[in-house]
N, C-alpha and C. Protein backbone atom coordinates (compact mmCIF):
# COMPACT_ATOMS: atom_id res chain seq x y z
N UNK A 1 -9.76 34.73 -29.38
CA UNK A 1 -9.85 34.69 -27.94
C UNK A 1 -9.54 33.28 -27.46
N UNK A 2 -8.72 33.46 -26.16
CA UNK A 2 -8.57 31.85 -26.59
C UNK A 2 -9.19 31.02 -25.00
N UNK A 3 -9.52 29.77 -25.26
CA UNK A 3 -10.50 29.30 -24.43
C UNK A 3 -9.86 28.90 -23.11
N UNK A 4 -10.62 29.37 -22.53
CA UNK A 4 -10.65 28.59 -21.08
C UNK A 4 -11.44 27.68 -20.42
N UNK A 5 -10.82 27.16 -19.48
CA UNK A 5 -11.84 26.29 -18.61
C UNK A 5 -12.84 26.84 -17.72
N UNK A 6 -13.79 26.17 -17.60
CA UNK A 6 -15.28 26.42 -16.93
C UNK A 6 -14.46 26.70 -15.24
N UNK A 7 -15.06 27.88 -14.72
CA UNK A 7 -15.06 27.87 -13.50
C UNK A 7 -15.28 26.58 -12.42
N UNK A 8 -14.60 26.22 -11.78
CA UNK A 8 -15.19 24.94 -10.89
C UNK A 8 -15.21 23.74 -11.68
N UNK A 9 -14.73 23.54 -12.83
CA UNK A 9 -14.98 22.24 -13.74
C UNK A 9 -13.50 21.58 -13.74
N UNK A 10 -12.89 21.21 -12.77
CA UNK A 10 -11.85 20.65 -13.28
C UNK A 10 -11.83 19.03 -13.39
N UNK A 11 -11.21 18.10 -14.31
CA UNK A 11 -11.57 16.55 -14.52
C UNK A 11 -11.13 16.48 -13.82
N UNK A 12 -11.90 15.04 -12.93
CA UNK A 12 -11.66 14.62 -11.89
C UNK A 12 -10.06 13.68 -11.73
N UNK A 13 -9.80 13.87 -10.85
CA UNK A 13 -8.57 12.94 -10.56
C UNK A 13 -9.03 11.43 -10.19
N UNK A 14 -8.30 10.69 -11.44
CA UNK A 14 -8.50 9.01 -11.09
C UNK A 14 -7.58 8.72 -9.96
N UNK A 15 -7.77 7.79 -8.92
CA UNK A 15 -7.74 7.47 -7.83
C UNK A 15 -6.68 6.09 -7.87
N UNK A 16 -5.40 6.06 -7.60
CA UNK A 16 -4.15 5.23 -7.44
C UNK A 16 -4.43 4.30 -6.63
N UNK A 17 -4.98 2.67 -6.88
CA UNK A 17 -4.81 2.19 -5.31
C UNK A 17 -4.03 1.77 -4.64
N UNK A 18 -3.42 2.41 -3.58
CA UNK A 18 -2.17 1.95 -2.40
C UNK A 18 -2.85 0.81 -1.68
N UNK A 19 -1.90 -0.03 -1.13
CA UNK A 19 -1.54 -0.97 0.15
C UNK A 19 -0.59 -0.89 0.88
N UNK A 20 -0.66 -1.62 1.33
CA UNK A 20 0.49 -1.90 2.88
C UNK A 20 1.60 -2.94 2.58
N UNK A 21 3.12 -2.53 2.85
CA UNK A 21 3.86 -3.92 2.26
C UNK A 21 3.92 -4.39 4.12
N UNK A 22 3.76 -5.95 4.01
CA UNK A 22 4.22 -6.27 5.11
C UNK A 22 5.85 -6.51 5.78
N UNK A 23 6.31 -6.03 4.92
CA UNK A 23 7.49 -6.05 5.43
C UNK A 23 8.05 -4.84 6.17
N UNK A 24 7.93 -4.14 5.32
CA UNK A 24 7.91 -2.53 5.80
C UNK A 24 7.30 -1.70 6.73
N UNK A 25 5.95 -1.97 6.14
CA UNK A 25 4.97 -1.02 6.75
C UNK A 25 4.64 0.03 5.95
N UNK A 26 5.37 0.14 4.74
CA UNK A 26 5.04 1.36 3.78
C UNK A 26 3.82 1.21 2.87
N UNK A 27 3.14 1.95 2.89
CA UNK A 27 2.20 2.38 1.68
C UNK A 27 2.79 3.20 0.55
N UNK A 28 2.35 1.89 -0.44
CA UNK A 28 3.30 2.51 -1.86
C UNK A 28 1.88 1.94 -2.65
N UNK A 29 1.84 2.42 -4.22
CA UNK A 29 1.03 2.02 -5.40
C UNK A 29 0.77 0.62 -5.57
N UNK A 30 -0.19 -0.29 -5.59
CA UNK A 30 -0.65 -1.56 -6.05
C UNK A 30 0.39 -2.13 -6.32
N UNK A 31 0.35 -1.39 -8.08
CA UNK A 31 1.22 -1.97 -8.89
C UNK A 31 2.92 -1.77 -8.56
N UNK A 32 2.98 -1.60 -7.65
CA UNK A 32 4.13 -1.57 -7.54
C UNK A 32 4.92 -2.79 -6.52
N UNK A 33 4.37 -3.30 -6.35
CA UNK A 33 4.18 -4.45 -4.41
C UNK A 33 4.02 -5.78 -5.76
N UNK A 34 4.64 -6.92 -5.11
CA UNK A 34 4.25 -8.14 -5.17
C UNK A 34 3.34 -8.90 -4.11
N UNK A 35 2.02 -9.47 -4.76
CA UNK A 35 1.10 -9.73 -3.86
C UNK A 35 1.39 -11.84 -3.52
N UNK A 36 1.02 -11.87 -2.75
CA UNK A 36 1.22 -13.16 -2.13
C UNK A 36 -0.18 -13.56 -1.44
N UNK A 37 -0.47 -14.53 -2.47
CA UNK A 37 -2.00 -14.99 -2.30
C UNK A 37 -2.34 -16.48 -1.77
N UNK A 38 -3.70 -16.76 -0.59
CA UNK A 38 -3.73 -17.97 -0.14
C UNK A 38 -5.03 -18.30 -0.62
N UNK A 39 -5.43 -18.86 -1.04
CA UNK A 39 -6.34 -19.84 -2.13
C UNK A 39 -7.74 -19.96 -1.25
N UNK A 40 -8.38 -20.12 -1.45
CA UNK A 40 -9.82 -21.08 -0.54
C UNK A 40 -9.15 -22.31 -0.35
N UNK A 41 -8.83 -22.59 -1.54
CA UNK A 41 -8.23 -23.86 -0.93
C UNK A 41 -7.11 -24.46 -0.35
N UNK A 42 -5.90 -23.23 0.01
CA UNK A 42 -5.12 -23.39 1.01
C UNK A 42 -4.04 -23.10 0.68
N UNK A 43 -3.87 -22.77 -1.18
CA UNK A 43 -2.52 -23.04 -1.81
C UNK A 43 -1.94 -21.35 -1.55
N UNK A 44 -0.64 -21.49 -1.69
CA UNK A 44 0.11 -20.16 -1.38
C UNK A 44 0.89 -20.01 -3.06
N UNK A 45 0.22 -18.85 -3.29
CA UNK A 45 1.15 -18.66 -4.94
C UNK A 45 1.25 -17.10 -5.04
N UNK A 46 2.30 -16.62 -5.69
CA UNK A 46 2.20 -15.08 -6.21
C UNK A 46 1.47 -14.66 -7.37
N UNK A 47 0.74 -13.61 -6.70
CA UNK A 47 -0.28 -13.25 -7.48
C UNK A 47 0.00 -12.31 -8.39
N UNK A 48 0.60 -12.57 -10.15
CA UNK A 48 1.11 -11.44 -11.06
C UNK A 48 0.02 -10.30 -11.52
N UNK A 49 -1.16 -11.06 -11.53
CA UNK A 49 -2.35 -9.84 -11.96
C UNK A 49 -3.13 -9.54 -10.77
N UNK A 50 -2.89 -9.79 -9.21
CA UNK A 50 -3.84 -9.18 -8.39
C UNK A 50 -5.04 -9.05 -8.39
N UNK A 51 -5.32 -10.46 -9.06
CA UNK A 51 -6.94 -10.65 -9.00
C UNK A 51 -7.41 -12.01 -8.94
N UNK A 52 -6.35 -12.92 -8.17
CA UNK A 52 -6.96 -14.20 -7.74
C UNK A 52 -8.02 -14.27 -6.38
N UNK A 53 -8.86 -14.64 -6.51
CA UNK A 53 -9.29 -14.54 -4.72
C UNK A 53 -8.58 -15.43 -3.69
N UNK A 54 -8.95 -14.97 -3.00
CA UNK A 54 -8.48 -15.45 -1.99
C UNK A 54 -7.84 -14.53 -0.93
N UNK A 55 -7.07 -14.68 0.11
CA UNK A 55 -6.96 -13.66 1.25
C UNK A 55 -5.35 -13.52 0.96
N UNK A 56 -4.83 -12.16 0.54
CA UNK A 56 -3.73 -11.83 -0.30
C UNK A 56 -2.63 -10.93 0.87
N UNK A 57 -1.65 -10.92 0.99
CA UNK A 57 -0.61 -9.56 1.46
C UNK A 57 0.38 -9.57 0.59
N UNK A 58 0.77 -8.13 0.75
CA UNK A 58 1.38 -7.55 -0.38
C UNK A 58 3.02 -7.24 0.21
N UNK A 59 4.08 -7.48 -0.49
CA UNK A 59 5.41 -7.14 -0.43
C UNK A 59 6.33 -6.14 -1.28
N UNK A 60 7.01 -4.94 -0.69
CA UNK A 60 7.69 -4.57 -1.64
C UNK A 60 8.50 -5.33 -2.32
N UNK A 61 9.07 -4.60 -3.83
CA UNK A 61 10.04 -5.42 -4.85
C UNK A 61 11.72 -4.84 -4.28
N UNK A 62 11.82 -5.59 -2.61
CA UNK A 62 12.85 -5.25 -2.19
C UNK A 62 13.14 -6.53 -1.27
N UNK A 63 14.24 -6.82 -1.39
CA UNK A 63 15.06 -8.00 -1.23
C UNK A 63 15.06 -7.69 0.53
N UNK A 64 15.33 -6.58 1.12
CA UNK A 64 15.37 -5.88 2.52
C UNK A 64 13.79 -6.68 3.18
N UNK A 65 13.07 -6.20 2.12
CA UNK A 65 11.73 -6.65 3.17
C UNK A 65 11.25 -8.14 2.85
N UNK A 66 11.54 -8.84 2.29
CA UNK A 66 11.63 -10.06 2.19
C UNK A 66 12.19 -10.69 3.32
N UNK A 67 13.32 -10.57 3.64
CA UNK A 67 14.10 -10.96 4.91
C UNK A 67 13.32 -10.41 5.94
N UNK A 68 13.44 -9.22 5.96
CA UNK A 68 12.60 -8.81 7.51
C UNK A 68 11.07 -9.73 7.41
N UNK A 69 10.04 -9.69 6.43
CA UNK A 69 8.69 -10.60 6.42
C UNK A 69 9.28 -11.97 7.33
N UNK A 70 10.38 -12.53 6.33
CA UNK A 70 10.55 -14.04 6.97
C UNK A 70 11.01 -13.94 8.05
N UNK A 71 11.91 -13.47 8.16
CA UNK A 71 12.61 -13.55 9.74
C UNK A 71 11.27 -13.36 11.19
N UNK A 72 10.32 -12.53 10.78
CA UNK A 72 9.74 -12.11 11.52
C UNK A 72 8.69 -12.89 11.49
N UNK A 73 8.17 -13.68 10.83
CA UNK A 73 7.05 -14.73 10.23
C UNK A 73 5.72 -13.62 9.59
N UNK A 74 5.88 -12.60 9.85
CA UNK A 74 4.84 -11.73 8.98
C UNK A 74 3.49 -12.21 7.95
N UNK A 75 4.42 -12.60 6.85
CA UNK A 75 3.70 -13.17 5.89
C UNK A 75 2.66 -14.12 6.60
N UNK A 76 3.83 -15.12 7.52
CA UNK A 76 2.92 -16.26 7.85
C UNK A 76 1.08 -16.01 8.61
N UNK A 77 1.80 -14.95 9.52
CA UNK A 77 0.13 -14.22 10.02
C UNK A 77 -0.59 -13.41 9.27
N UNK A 78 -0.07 -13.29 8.15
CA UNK A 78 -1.29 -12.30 7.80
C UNK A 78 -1.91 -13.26 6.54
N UNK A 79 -1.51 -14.25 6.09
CA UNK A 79 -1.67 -15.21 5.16
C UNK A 79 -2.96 -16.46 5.96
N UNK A 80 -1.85 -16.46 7.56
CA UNK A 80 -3.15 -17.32 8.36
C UNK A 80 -2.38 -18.72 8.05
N UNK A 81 -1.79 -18.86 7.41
CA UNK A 81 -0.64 -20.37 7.48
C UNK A 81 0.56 -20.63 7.27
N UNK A 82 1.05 -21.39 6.73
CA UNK A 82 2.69 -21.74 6.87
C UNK A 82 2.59 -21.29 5.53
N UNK A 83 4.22 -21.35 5.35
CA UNK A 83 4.48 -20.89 4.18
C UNK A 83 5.81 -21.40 3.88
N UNK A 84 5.94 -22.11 2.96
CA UNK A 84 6.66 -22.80 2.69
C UNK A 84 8.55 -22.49 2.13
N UNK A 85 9.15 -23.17 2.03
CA UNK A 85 10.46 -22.47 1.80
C UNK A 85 10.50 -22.09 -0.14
N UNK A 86 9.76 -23.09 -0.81
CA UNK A 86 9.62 -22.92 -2.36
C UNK A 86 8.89 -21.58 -2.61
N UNK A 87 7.89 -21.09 -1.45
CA UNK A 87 7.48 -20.04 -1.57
C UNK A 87 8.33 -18.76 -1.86
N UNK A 88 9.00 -19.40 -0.40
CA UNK A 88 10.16 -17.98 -0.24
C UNK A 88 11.07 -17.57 -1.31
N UNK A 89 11.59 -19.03 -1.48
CA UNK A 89 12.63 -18.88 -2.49
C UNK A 89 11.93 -18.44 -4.06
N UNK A 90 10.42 -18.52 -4.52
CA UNK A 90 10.44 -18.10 -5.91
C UNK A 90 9.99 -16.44 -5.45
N UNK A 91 9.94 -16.00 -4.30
CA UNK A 91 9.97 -14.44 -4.19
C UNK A 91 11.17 -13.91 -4.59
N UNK A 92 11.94 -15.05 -3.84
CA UNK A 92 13.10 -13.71 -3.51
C UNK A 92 13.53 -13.84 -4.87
N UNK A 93 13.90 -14.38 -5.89
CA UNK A 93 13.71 -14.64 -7.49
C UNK A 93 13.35 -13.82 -7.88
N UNK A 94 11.98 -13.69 -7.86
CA UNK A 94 11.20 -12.65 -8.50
C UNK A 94 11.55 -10.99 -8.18
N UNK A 95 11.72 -11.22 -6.71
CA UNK A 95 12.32 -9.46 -6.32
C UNK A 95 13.70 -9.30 -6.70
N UNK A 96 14.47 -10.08 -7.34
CA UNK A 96 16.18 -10.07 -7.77
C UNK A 96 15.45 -9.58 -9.01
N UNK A 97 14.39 -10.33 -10.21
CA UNK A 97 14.25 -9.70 -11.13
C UNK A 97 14.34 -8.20 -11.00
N UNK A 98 13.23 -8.11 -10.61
CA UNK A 98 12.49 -6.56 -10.40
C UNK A 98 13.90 -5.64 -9.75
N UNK A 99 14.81 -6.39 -9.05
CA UNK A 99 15.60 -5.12 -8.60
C UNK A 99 16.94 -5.39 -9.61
N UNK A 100 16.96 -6.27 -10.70
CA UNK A 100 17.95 -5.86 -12.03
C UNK A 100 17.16 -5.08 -12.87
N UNK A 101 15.87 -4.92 -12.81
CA UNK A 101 15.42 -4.43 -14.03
C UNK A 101 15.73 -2.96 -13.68
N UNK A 102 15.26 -2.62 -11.92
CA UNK A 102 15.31 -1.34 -12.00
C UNK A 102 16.67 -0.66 -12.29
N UNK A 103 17.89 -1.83 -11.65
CA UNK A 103 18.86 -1.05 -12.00
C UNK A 103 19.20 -0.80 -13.15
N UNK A 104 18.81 -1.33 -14.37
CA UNK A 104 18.84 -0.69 -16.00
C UNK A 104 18.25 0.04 -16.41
């Protein structure tokens, strides 16, 4: 006879956490967004493991919303300060990675 599952018992579904890219406006998976983090103490760095403190916004790994963030100063308000051009430029770096990798 072969077994079944318990009435009403199904394992629970683990829980994906989404954010907001500021560039977009889309809600997509954590891990999927590059986060952009401002320090207590003021410094602006990208955050690879999403667990520095400090007061963080998140960007898709798309070259499109990079431009729209800056152009629009986005980042800069939701970060709460300036943001520098070394900033910009090791994003947009980092999102050229991420968008050769995907294309392989």
């Amino acid at each position: 006879m072969a077994q079944t599952a318990k009435k009403g018992k199904t394992p629970p579904q683990k829980k994906v956490p989404e954010r907001r890219c500021v560039g977009c406006a889309g809600t997509f998976e954590k891990r999927n967004l590059i986060r952009v983090v401002r320090s207590p103490e003021g410094e602006i760095s990208i955050d690879f493991t999403g667990k520095k403190s400090g007061r963080g916004a998140y960007l898709c790994k798309n070259s499109a919303c990079l431009k729209k963030a800056r152009k629009s100063g986005i980042l800069k308000r939701a970060l709460e300060c300036e943001i520098s051009a070394e900033i910009y430029d090791e994003l947009e770096k980092e999102i050229r990675l991420c968008e050769a990798e995907a294309a392989e």
